[in-house]
N, C-alpha and C. Protein backbone atom coordinates (compact mmCIF):
# COMPACT_ATOMS: atom_id res chain seq x y z
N UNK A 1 -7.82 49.20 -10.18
CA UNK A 1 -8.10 50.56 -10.65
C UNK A 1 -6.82 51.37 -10.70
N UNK A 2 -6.11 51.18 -9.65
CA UNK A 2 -4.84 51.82 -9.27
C UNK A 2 -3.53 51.52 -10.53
N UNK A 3 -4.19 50.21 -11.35
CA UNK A 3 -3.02 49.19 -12.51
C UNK A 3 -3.31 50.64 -13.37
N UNK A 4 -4.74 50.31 -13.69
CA UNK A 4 -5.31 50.80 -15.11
C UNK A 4 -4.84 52.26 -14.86
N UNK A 5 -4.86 53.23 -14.05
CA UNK A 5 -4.45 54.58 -14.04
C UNK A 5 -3.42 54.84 -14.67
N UNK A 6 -2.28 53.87 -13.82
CA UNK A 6 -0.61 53.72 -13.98
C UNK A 6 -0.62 53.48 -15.47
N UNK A 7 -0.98 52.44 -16.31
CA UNK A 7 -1.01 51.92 -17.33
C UNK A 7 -1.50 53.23 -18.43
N UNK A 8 -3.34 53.57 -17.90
CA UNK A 8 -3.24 54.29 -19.33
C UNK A 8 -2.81 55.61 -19.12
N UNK A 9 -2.36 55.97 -18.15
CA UNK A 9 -1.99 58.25 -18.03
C UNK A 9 0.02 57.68 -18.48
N UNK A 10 0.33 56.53 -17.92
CA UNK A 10 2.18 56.25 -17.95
C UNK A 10 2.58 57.60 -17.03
N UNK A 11 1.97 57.69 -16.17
CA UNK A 11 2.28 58.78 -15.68
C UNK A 11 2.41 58.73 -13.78
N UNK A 12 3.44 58.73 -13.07
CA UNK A 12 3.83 57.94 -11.71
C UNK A 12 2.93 59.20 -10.63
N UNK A 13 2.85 60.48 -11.19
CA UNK A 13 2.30 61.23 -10.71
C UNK A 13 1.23 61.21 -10.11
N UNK A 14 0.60 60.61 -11.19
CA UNK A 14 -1.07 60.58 -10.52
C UNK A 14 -1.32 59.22 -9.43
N UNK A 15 -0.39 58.38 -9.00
CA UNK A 15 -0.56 57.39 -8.29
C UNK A 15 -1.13 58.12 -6.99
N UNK A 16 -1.02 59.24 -6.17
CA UNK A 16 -1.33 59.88 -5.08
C UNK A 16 -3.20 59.93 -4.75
N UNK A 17 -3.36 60.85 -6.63
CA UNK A 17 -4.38 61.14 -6.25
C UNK A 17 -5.72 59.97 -7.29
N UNK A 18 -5.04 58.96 -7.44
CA UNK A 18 -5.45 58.02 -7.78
C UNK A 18 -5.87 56.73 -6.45
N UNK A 19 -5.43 57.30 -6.25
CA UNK A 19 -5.43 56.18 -4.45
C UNK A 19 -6.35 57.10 -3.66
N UNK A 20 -6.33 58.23 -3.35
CA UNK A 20 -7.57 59.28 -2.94
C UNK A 20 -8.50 59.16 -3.49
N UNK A 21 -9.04 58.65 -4.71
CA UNK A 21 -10.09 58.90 -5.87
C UNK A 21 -10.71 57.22 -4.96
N UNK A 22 -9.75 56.39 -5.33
CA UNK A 22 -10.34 55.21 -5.32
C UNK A 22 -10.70 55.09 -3.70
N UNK A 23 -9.85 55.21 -2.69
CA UNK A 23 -10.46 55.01 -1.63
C UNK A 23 -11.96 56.03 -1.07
N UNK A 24 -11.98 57.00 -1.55
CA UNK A 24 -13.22 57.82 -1.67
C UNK A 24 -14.15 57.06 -2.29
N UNK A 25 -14.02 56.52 -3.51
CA UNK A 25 -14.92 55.96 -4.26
C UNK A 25 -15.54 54.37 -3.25
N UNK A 26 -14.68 53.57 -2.24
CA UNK A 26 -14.83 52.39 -1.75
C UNK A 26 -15.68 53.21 -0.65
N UNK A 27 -15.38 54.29 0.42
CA UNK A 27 -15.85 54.63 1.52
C UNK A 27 -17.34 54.92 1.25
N UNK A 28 -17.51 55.58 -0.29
CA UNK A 28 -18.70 56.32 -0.60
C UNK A 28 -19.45 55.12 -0.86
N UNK A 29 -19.42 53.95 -1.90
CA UNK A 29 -20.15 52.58 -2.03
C UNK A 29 -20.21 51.87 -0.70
N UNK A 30 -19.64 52.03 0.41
CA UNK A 30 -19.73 50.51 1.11
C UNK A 30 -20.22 51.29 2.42
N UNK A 31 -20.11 53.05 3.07
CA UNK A 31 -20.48 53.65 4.13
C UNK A 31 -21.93 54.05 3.73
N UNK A 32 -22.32 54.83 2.52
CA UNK A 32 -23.21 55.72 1.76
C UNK A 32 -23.96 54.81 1.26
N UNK A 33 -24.06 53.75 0.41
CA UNK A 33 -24.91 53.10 -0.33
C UNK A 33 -24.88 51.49 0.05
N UNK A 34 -23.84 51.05 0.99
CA UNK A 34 -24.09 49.87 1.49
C UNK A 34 -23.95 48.89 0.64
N UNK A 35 -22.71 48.81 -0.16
CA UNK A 35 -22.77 48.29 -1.30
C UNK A 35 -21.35 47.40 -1.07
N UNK A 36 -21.12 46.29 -1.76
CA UNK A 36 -20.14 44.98 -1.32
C UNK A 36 -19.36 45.48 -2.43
N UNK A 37 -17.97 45.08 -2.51
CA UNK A 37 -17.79 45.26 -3.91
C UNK A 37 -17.95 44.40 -5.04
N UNK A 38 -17.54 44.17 -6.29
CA UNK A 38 -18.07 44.05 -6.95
C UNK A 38 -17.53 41.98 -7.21
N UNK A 39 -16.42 41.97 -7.21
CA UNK A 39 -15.91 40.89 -6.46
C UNK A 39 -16.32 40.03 -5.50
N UNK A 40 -16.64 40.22 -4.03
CA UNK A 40 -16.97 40.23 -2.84
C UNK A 40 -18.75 39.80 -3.25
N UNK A 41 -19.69 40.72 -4.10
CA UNK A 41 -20.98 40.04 -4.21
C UNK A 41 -20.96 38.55 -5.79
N UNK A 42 -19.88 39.18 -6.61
CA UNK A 42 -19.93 37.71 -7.67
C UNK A 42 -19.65 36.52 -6.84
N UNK A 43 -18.88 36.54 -5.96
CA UNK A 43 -18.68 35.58 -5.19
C UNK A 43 -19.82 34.89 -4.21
N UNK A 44 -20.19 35.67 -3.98
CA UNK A 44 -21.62 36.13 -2.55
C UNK A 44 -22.91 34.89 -3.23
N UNK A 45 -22.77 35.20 -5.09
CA UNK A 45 -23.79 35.25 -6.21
C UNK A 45 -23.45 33.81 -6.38
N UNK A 46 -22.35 33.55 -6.47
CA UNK A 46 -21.95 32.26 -6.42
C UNK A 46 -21.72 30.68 -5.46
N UNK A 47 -22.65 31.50 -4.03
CA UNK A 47 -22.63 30.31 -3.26
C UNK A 47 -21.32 30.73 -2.59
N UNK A 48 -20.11 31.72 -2.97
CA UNK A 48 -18.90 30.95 -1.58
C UNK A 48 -19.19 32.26 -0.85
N UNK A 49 -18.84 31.21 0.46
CA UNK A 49 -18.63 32.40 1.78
C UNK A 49 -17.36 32.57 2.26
N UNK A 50 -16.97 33.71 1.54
CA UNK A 50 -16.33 34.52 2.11
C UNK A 50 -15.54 34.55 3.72
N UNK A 51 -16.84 34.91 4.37
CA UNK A 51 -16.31 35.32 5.47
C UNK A 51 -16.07 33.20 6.56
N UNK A 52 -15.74 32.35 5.69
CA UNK A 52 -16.06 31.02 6.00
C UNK A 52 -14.34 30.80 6.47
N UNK A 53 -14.04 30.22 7.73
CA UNK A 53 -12.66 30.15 7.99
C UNK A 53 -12.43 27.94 8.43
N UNK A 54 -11.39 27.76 8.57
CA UNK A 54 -11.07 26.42 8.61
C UNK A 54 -11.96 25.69 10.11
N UNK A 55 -11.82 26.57 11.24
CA UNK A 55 -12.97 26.24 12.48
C UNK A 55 -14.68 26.50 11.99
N UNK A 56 -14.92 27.11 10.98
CA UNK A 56 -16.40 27.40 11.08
C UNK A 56 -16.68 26.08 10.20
N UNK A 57 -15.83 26.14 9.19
CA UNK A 57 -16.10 24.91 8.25
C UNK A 57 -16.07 23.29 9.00
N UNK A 58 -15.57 23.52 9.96
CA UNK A 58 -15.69 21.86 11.17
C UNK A 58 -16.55 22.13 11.31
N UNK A 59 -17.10 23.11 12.37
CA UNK A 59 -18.02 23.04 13.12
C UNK A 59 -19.20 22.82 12.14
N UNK A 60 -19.60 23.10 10.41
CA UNK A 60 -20.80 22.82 9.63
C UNK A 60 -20.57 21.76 9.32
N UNK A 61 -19.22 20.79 9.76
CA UNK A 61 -19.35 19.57 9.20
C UNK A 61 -19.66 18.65 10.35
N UNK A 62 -19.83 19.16 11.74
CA UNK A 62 -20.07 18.12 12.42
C UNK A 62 -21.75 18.58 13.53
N UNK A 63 -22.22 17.47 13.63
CA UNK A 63 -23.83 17.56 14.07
C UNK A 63 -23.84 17.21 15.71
N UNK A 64 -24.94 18.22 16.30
CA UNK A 64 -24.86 18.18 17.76
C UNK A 64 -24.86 16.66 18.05
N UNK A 65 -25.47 15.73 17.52
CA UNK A 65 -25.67 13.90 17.72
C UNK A 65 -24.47 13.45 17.84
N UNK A 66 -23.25 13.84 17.15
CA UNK A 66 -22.05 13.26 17.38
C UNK A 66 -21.61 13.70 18.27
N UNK A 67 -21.75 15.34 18.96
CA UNK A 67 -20.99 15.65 20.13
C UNK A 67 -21.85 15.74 21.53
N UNK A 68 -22.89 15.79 21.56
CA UNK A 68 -23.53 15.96 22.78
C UNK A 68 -23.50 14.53 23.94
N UNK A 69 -23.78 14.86 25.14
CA UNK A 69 -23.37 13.87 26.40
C UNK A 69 -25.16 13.45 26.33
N UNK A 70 -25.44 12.37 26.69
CA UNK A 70 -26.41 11.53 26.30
C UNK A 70 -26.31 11.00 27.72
N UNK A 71 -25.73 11.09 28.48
CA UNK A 71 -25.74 11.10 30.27
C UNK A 71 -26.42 11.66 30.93
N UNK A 72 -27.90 12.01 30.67
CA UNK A 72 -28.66 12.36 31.17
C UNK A 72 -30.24 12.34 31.89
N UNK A 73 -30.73 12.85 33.19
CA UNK A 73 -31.80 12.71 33.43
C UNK A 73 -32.99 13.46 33.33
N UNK A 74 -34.45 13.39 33.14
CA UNK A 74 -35.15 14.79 33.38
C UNK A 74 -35.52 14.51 34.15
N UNK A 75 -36.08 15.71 35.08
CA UNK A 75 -36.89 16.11 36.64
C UNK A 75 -37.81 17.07 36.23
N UNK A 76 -39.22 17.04 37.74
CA UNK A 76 -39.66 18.00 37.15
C UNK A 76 -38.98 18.84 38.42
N UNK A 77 -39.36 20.26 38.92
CA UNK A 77 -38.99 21.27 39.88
C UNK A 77 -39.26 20.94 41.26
N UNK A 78 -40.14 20.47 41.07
CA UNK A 78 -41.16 19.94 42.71
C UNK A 78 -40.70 18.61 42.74
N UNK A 79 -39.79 17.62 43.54
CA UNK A 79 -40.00 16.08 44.04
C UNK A 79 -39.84 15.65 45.39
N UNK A 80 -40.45 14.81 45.66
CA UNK A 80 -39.92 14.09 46.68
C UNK A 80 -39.29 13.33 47.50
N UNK A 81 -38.85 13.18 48.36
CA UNK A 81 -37.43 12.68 49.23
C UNK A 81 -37.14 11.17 48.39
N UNK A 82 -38.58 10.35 47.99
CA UNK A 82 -38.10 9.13 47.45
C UNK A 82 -37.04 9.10 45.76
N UNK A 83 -38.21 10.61 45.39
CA UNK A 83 -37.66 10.89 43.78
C UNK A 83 -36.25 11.24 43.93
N UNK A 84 -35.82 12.23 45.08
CA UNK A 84 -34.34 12.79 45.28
C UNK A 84 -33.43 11.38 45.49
N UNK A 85 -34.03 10.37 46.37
CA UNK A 85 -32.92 9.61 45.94
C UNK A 85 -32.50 8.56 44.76
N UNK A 86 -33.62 8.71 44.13
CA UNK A 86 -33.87 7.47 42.77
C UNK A 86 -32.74 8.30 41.75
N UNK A 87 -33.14 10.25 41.75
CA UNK A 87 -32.02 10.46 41.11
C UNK A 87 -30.48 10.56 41.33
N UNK A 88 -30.16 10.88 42.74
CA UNK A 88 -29.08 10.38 43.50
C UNK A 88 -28.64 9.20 43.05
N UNK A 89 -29.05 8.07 43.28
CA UNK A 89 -28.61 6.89 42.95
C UNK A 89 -28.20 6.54 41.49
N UNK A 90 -28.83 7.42 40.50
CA UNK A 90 -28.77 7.11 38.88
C UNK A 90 -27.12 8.20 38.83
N UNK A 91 -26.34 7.19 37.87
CA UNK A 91 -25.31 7.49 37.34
C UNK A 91 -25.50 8.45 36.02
N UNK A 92 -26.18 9.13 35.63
CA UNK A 92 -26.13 10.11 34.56
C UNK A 92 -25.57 11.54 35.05
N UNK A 93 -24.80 12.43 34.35
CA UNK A 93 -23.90 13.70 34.46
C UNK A 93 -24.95 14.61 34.58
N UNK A 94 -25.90 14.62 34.14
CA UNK A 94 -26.57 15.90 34.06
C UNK A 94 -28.05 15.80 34.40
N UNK A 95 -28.60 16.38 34.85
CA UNK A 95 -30.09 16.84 35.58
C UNK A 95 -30.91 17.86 34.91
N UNK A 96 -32.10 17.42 34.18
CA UNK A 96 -32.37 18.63 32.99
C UNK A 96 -33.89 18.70 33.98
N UNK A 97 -34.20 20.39 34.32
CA UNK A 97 -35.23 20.10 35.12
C UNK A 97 -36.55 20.73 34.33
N UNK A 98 -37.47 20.26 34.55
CA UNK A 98 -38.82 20.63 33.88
C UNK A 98 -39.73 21.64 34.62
N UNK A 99 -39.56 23.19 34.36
CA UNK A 99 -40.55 23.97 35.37
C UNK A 99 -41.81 23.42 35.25
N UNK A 100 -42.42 25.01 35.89
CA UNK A 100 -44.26 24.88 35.88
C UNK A 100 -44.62 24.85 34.93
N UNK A 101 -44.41 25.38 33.46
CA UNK A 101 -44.80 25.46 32.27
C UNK A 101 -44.47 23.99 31.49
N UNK A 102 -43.92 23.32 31.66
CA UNK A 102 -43.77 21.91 30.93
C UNK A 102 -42.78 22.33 30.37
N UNK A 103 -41.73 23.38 30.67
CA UNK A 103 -40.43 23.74 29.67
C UNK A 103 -39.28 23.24 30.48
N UNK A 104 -38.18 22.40 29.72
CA UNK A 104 -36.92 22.48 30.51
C UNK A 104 -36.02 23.95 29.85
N UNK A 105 -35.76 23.99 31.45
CA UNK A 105 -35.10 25.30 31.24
C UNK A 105 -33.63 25.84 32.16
N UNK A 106 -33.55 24.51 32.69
CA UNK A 106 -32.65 24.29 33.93
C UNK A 106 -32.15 23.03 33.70
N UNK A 107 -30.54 23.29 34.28
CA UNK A 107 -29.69 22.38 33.80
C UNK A 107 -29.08 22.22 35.40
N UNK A 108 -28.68 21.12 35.88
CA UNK A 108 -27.42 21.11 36.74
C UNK A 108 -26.55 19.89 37.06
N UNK A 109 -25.24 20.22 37.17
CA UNK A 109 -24.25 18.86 37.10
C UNK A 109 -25.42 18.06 38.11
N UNK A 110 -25.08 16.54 37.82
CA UNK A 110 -25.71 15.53 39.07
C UNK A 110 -24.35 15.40 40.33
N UNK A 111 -23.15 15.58 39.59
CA UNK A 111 -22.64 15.91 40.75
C UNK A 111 -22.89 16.85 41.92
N UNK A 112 -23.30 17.97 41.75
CA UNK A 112 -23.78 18.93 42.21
C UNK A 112 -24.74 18.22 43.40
N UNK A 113 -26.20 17.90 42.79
CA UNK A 113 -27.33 17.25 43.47
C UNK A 113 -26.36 16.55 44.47
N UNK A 114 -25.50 15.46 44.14
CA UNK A 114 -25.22 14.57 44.90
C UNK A 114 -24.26 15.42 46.61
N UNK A 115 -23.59 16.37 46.02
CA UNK A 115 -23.08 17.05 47.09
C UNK A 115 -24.56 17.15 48.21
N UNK A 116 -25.54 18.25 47.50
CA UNK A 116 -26.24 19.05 48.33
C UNK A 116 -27.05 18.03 49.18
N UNK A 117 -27.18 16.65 48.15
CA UNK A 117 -28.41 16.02 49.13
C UNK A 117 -27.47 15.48 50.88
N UNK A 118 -26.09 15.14 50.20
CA UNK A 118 -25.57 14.83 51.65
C UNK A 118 -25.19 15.92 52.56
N UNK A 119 -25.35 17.04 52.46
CA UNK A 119 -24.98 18.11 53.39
C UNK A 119 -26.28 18.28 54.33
N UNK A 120 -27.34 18.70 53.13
CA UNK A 120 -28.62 19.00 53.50
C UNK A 120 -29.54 17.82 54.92
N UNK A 121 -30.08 18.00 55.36
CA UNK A 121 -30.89 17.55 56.46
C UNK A 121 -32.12 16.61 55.84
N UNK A 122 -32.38 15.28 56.53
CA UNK A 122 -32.99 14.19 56.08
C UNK A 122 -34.76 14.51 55.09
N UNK A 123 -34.89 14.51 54.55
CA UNK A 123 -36.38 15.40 54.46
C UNK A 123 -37.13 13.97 54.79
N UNK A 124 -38.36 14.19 54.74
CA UNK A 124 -39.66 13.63 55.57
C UNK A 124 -39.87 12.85 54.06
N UNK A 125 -40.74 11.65 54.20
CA UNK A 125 -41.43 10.86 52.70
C UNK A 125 -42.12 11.79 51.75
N UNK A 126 -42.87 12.41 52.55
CA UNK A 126 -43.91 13.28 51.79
C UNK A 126 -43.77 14.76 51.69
N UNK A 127 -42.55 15.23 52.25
CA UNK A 127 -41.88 16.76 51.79
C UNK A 127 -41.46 16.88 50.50
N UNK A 128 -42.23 18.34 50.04
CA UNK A 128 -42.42 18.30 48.06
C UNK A 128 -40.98 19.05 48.68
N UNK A 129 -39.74 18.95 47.33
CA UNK A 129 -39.00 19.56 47.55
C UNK A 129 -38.36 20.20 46.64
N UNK A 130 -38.13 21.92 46.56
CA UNK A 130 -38.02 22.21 45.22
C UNK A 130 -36.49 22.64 44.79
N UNK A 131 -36.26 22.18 43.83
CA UNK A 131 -34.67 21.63 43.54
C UNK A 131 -33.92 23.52 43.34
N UNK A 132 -35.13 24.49 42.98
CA UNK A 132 -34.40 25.87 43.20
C UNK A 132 -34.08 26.46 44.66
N UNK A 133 -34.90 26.11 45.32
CA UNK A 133 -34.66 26.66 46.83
C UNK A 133 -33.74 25.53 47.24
N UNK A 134 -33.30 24.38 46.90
CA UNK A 134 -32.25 23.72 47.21
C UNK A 134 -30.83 24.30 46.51
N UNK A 135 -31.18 24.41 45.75
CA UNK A 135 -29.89 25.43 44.76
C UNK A 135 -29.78 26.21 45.35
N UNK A 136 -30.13 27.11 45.74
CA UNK A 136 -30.09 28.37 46.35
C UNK A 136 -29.71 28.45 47.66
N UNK A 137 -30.00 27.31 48.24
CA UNK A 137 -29.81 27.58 50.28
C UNK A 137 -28.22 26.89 49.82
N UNK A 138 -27.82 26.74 48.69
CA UNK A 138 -26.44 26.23 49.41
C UNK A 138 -25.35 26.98 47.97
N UNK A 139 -26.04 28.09 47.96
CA UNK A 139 -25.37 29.13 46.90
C UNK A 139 -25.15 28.34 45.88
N UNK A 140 -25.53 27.61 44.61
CA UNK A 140 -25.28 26.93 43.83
C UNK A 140 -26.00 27.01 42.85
N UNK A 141 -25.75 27.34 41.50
CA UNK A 141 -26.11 27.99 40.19
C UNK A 141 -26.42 26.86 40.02
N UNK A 142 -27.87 27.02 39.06
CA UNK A 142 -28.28 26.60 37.83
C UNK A 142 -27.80 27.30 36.37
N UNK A 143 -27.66 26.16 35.70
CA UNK A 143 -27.47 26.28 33.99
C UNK A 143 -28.78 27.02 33.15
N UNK A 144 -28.71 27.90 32.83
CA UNK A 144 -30.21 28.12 31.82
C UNK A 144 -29.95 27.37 30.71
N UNK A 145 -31.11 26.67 30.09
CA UNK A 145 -30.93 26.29 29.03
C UNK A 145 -31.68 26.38 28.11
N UNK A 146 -31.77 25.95 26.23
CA UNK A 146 -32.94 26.08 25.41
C UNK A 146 -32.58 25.05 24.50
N UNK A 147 -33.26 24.51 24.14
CA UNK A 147 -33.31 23.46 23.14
C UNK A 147 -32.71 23.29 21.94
N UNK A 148 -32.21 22.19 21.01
CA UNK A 148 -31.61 22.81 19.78
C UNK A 148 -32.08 21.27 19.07
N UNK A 149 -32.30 21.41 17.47
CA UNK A 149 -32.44 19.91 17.32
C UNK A 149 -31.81 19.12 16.86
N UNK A 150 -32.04 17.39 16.94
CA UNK A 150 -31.28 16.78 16.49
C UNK A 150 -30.02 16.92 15.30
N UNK A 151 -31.32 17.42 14.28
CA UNK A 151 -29.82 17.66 13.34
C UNK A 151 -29.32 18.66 12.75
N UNK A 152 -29.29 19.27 13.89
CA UNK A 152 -28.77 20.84 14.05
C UNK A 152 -26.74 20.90 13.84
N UNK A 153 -26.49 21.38 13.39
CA UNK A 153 -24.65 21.27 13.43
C UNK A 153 -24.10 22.40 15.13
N UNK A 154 -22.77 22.01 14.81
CA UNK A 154 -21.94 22.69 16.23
C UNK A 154 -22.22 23.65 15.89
N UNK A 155 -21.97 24.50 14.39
CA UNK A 155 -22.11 25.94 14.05
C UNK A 155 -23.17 26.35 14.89
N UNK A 156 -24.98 26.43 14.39
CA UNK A 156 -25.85 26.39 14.81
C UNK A 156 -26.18 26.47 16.20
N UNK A 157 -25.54 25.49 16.86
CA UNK A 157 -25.61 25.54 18.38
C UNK A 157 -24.53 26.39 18.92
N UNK A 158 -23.82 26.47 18.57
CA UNK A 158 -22.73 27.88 18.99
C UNK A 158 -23.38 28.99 18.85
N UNK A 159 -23.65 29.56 17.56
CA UNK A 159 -24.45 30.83 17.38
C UNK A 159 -25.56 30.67 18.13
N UNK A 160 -26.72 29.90 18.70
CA UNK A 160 -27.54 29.87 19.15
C UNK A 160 -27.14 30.31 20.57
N UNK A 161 -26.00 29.57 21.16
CA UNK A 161 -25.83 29.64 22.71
C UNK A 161 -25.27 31.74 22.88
N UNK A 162 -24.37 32.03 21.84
CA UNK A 162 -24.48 33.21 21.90
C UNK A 162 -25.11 34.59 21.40
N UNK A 163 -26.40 34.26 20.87
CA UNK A 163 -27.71 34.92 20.79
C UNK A 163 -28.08 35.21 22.33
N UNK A 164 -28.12 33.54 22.66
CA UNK A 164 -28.80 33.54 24.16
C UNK A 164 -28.24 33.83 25.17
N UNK A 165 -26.59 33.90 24.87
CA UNK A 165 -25.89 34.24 26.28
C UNK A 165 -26.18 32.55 27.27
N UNK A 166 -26.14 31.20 26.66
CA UNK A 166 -26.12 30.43 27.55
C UNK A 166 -25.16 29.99 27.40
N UNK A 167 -24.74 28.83 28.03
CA UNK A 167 -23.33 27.72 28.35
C UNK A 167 -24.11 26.38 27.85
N UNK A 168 -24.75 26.16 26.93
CA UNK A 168 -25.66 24.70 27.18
C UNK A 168 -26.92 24.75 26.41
N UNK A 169 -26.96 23.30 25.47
CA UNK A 169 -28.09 23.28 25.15
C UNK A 169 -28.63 22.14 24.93
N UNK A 170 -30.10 21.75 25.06
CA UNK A 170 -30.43 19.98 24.84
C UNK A 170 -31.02 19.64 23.68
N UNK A 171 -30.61 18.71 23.26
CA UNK A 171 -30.73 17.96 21.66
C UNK A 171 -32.18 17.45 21.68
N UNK A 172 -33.39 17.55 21.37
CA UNK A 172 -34.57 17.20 21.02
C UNK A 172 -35.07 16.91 19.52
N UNK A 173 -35.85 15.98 19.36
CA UNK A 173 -36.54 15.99 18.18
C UNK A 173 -38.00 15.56 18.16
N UNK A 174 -38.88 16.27 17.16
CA UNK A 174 -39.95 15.61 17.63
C UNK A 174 -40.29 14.44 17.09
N UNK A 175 -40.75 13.09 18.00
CA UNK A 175 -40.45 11.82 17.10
C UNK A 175 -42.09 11.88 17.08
N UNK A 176 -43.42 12.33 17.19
CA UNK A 176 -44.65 12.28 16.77
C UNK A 176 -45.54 13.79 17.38
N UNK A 177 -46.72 14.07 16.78
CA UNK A 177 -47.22 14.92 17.03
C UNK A 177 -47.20 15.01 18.63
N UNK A 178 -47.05 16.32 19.17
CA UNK A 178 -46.95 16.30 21.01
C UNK A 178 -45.90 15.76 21.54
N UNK A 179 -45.36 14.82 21.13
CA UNK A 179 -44.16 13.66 21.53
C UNK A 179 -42.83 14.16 21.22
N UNK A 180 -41.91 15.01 22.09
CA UNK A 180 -40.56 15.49 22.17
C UNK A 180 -39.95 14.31 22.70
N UNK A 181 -38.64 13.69 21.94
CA UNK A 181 -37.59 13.05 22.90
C UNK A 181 -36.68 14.12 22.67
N UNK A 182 -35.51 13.82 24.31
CA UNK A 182 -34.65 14.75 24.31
C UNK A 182 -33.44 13.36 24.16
N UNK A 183 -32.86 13.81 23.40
CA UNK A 183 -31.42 12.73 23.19
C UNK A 183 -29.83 13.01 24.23
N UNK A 184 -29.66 14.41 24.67
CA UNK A 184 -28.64 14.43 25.67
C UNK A 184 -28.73 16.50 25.39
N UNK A 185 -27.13 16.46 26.06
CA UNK A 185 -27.12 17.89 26.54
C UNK A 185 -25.81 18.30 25.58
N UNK A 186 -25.21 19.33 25.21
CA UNK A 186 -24.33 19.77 24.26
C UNK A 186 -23.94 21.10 25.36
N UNK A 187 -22.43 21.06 25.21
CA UNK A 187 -22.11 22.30 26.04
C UNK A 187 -21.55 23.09 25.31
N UNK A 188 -21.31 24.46 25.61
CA UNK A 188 -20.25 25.66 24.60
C UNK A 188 -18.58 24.62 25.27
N UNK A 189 -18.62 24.55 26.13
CA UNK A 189 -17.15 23.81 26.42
C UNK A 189 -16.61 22.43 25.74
N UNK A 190 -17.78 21.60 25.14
CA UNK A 190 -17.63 20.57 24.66
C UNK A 190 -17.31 21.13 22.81
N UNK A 191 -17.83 22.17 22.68
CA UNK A 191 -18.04 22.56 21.04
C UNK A 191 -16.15 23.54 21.20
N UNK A 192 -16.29 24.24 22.25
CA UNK A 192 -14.91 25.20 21.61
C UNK A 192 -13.43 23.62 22.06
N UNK A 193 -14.10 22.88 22.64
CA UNK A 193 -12.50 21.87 22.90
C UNK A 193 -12.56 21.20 21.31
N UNK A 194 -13.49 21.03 20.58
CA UNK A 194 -13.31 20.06 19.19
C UNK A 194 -12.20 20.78 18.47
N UNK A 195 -12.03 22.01 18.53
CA UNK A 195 -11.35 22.75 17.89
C UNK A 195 -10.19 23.43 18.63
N UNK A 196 -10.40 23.36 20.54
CA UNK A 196 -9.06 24.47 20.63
C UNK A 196 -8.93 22.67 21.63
N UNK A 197 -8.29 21.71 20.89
CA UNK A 197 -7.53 20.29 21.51
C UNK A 197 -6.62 20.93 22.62
């Protein structure tokens, strides 16, 4: 707009209030009427994104299945001294636990477990034992977590984890009516290292 002024007045004068005109004219379309410019939506109209940078474009090219840890066990909240050590003994990284509702919603390293069960005091065969008040008597966070699916991309699960404000999410699909498998766990730390090596 600023060419065409210069061009048709030939006149260096009006460049001042030609630049006032036009930035008035951008503040008034894009503050007042909410409007893209005109450029910015042919483009929009055309499928490209814009606001698309060289990390967002990885992350839509690669799927939680290729990056997620598949080292994992489920629990439910409540077990017993035999169940605590069957999972003790299993070599998988992560512990996905199943509340009262049939939801996993809790995550915690198995390293973790493995500390607390040897500190903690022998429990009895038949003592139910619940893996939050074990978390808790020895100050030790649980992961919140929420589900994401199989062929969901890193993008997707990134934006998802910060909607939710979590660190973590588990890969599910449903392979028949009622019938969830969970395939492993995907972390925000595993998704920002693909990109910050």
């Amino acid at each position: 707009a600023l060419t065409a002024i210069m061009e048709l007045s030939q006149n260096p004068q009006v460049i001042l209030p030609g630049m006032i005109a036009i930035v008035v004219a951008n503040l008034t379309a894009s503050e007042l009427f909410r409007k893209k410019s005109l450029f910015i939506s042919m483009l929009e109209f055309n499928g490209i994104d814009i606001s698309s940078n060289p990390v967002t474009q990885s992350l839509r090219r690669t799927g939680v299945a290729g990056m997620m840890n598949k080292s994992i066990i489920q629990t439910e909240l409540l077990i017993n001294a035999e169940k605590l050590e069957h999972l003790i003994s299993n070599d998988s990284k992560w512990l996905l636990i199943e509340n009262n509702n049939g939801e996993f919603d809790q995550l915690i390293p198995m390293n973790d477990l493995v500390k607390l069960s040897e500190q903690d005091k022998e429990f009895q065969a038949d003592e139910l034992i619940d893996l939050n008040v074990l978390l808790d008597s020895h100050n030790k966070n649980h992961i919140s977590v929420a589900s994401i699916h199989l062929q969901a991309t890193l993008e997707e699960a990134l934006e998802k984890m910060k909607q939710l404000n979590l660190q973590a999410l588990y890969v599910k699909r449903v392979i028949a009516p009622g019938i969830t498998r969970i395939y492993g766990i995907v972390t925000r730390e595993q998704i920002e290292a693909s990109y910050h090596p």
